[in-house]
N, C-alpha and C. Protein backbone atom coordinates (compact mmCIF):
# COMPACT_ATOMS: atom_id res chain seq x y z
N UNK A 1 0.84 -1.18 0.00
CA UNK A 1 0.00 0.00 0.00
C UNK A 1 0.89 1.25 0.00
N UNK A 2 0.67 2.28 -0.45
CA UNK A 2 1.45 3.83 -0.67
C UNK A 2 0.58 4.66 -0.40
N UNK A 3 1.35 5.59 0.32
CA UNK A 3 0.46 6.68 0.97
C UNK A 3 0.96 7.20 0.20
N UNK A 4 -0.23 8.67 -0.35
CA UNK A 4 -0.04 9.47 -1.29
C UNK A 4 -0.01 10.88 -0.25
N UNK A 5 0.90 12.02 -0.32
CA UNK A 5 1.02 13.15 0.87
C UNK A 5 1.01 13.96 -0.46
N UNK A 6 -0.21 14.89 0.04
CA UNK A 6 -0.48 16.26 -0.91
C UNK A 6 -0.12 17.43 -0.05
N UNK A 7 0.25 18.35 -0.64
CA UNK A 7 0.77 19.61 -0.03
C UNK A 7 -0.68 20.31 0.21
N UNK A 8 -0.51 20.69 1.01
CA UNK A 8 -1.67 21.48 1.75
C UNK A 8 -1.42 22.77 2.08
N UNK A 9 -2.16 23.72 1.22
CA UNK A 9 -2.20 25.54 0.86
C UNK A 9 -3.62 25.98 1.68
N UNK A 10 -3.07 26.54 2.73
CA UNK A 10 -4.29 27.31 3.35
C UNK A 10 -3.67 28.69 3.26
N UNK A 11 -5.18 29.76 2.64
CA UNK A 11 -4.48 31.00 2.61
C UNK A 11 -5.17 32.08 3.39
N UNK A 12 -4.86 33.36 4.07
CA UNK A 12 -4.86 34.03 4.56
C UNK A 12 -4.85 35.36 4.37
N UNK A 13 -4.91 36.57 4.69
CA UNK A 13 -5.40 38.22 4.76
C UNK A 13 -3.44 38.26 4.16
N UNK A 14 -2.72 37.88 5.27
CA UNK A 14 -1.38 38.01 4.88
C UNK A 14 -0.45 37.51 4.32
N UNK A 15 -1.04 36.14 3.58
CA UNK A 15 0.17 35.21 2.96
C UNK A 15 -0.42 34.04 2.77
N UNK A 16 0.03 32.91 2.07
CA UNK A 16 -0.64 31.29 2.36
C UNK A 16 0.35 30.43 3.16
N UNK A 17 0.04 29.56 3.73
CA UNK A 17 1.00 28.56 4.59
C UNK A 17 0.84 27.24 3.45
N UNK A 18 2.07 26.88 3.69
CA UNK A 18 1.85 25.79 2.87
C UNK A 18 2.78 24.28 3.74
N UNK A 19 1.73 23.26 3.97
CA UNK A 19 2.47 22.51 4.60
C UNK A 19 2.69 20.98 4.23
N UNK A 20 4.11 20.44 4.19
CA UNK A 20 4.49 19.36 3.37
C UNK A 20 4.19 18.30 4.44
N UNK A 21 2.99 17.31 4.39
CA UNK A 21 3.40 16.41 5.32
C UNK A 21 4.18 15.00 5.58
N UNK A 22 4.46 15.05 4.07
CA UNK A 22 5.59 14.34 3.74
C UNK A 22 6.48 14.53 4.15
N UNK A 23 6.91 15.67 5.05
CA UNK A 23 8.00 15.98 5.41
C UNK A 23 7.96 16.43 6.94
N UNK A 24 6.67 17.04 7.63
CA UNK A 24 6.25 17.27 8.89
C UNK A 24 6.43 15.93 9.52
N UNK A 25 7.51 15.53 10.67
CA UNK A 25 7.55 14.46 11.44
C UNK A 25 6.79 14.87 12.92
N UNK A 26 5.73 16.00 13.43
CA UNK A 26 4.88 16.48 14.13
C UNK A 26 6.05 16.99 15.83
N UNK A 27 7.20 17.57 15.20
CA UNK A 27 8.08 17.49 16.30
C UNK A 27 6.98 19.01 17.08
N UNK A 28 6.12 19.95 16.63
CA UNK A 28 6.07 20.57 17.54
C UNK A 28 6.67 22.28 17.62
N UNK A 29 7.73 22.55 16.72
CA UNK A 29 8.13 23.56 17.05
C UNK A 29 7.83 25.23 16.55
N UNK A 30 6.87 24.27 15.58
CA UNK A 30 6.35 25.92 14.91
C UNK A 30 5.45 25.90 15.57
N UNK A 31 4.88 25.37 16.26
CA UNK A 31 3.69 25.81 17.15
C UNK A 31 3.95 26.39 17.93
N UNK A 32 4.92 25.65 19.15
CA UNK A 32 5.97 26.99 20.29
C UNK A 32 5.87 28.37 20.08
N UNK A 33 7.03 28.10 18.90
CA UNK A 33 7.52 29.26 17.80
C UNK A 33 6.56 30.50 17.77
N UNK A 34 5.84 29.94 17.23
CA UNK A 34 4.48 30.95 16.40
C UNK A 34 4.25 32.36 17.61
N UNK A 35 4.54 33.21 17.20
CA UNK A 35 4.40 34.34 18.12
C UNK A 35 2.55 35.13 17.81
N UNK A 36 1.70 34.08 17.36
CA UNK A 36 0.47 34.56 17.27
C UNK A 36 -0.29 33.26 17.61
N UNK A 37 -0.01 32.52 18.21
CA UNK A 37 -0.11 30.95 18.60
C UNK A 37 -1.55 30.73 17.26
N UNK A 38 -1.10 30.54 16.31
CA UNK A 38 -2.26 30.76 15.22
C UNK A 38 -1.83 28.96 14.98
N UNK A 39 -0.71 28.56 15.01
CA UNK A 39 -0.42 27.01 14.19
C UNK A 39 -0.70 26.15 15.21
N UNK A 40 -1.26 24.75 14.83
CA UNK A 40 -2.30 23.75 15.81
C UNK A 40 -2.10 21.74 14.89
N UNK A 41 -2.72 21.47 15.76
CA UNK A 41 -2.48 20.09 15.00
C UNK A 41 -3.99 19.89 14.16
N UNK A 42 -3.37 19.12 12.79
CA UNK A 42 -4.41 18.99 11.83
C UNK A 42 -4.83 17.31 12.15
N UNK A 43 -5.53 17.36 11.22
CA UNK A 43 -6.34 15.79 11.51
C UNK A 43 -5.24 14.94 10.08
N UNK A 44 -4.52 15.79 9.44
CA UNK A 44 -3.60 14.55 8.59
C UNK A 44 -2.37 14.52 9.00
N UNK A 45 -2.16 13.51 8.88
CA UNK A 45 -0.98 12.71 9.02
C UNK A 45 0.02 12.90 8.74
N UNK A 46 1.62 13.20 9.49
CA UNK A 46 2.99 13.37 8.19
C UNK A 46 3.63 12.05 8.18
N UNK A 47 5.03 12.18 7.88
CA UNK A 47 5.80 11.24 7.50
C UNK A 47 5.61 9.98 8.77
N UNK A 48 5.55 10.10 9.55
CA UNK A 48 5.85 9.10 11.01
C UNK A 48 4.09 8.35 11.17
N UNK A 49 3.37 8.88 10.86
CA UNK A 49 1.91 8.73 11.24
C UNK A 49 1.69 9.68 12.45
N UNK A 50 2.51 10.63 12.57
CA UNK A 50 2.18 11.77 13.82
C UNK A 50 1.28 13.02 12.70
N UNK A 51 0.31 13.68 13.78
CA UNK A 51 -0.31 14.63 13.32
C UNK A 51 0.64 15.78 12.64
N UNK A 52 0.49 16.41 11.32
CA UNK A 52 0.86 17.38 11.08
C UNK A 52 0.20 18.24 11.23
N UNK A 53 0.86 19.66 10.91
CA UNK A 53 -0.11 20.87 12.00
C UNK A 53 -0.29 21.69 10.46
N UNK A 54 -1.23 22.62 10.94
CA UNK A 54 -2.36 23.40 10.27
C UNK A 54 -2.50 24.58 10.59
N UNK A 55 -2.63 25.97 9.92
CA UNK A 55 -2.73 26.96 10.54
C UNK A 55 -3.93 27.71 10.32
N UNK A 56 -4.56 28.33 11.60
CA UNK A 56 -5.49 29.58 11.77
C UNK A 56 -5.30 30.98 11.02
N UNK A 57 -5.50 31.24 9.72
CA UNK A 57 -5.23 32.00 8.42
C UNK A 57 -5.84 33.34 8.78
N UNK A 58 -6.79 32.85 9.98
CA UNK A 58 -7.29 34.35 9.85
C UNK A 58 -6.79 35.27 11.10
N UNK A 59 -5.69 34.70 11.50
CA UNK A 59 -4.70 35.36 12.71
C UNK A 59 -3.12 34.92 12.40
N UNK A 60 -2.97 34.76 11.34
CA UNK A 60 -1.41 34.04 10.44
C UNK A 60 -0.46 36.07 9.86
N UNK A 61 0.31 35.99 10.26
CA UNK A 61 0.60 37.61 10.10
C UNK A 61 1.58 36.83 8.81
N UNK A 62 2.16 35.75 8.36
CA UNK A 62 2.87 35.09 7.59
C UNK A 62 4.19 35.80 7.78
N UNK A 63 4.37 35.45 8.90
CA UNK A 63 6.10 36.30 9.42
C UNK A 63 6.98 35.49 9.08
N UNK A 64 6.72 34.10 8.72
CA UNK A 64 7.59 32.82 8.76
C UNK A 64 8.72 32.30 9.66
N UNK A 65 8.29 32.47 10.98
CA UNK A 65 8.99 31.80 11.81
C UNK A 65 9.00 30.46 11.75
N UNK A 66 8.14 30.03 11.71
CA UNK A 66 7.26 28.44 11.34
C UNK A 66 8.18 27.86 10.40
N UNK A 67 8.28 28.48 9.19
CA UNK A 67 9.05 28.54 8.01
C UNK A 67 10.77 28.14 8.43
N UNK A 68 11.04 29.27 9.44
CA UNK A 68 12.39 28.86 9.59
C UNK A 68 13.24 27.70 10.59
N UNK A 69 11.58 27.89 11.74
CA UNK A 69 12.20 27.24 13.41
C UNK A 69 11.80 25.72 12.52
N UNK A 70 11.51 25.22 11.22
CA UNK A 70 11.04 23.46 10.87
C UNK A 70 12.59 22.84 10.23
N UNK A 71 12.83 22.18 11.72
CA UNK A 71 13.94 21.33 10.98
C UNK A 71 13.88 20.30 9.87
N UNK A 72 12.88 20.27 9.29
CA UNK A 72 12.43 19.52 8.12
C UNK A 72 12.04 20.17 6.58
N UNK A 73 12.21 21.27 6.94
CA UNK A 73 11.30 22.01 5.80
C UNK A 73 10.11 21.99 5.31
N UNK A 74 9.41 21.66 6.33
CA UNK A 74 7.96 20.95 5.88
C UNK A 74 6.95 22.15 6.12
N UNK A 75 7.32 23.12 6.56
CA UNK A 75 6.49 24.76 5.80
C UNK A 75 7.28 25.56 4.95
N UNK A 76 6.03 25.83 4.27
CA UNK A 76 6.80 27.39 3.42
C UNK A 76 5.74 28.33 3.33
N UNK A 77 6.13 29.10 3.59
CA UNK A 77 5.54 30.74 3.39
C UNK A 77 5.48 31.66 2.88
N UNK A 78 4.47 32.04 1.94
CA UNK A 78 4.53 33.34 0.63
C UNK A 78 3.84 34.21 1.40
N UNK A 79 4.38 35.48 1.63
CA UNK A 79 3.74 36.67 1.88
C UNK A 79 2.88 37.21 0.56
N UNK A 80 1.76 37.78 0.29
CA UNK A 80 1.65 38.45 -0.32
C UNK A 80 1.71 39.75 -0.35
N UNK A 81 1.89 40.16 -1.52
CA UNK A 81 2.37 41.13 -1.83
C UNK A 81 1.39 42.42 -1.41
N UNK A 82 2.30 43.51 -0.76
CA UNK A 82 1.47 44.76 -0.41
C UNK A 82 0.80 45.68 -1.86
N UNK A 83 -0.47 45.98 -1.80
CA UNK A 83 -1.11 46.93 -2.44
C UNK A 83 -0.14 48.45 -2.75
N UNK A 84 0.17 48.53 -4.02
CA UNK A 84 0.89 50.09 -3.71
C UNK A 84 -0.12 51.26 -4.17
């Protein structure tokens, strides 16, 4: 049997989160991290069968701490772009 892991794009006022759970082993630290405690555990699964986490988009400032504190690389973070 093969598990198939889709990238998962939730987007937000300030950016989209995008999270690999192919690569999320649910260690925990962007949640700490998160200085808007906006990131939480999702109901899918990453690499280990541990919960990968999910974020609250509509309190996500997309600062990418999350982005940097994942020893896995299993977020990434696009700001969008400011209105000029």
């Amino acid at each position: 049997m093969t598990t198939v892991f889709k990238i998962e794009t939730q987007e937000g006022e300030k950016g989209f989160f995008h999270i690999f759970p192919a690569l999320c082993k649910g260690c925990g630290l962007c949640i700490e991290k998160c200085p808007k405690k906006c990131i939480g555990w999702s109901k899918t699964l990453g690499v280990y069968g541990t919960p990968a986490v999910g974020a609250d988009m509509a309190e996500c400032i997309a600062c990418g701490i999350c982005q940097t504190v994942c020893p896995d690389t299993a977020i990434r973070i696009d700001r969008k772009e400011k209105n000029k």
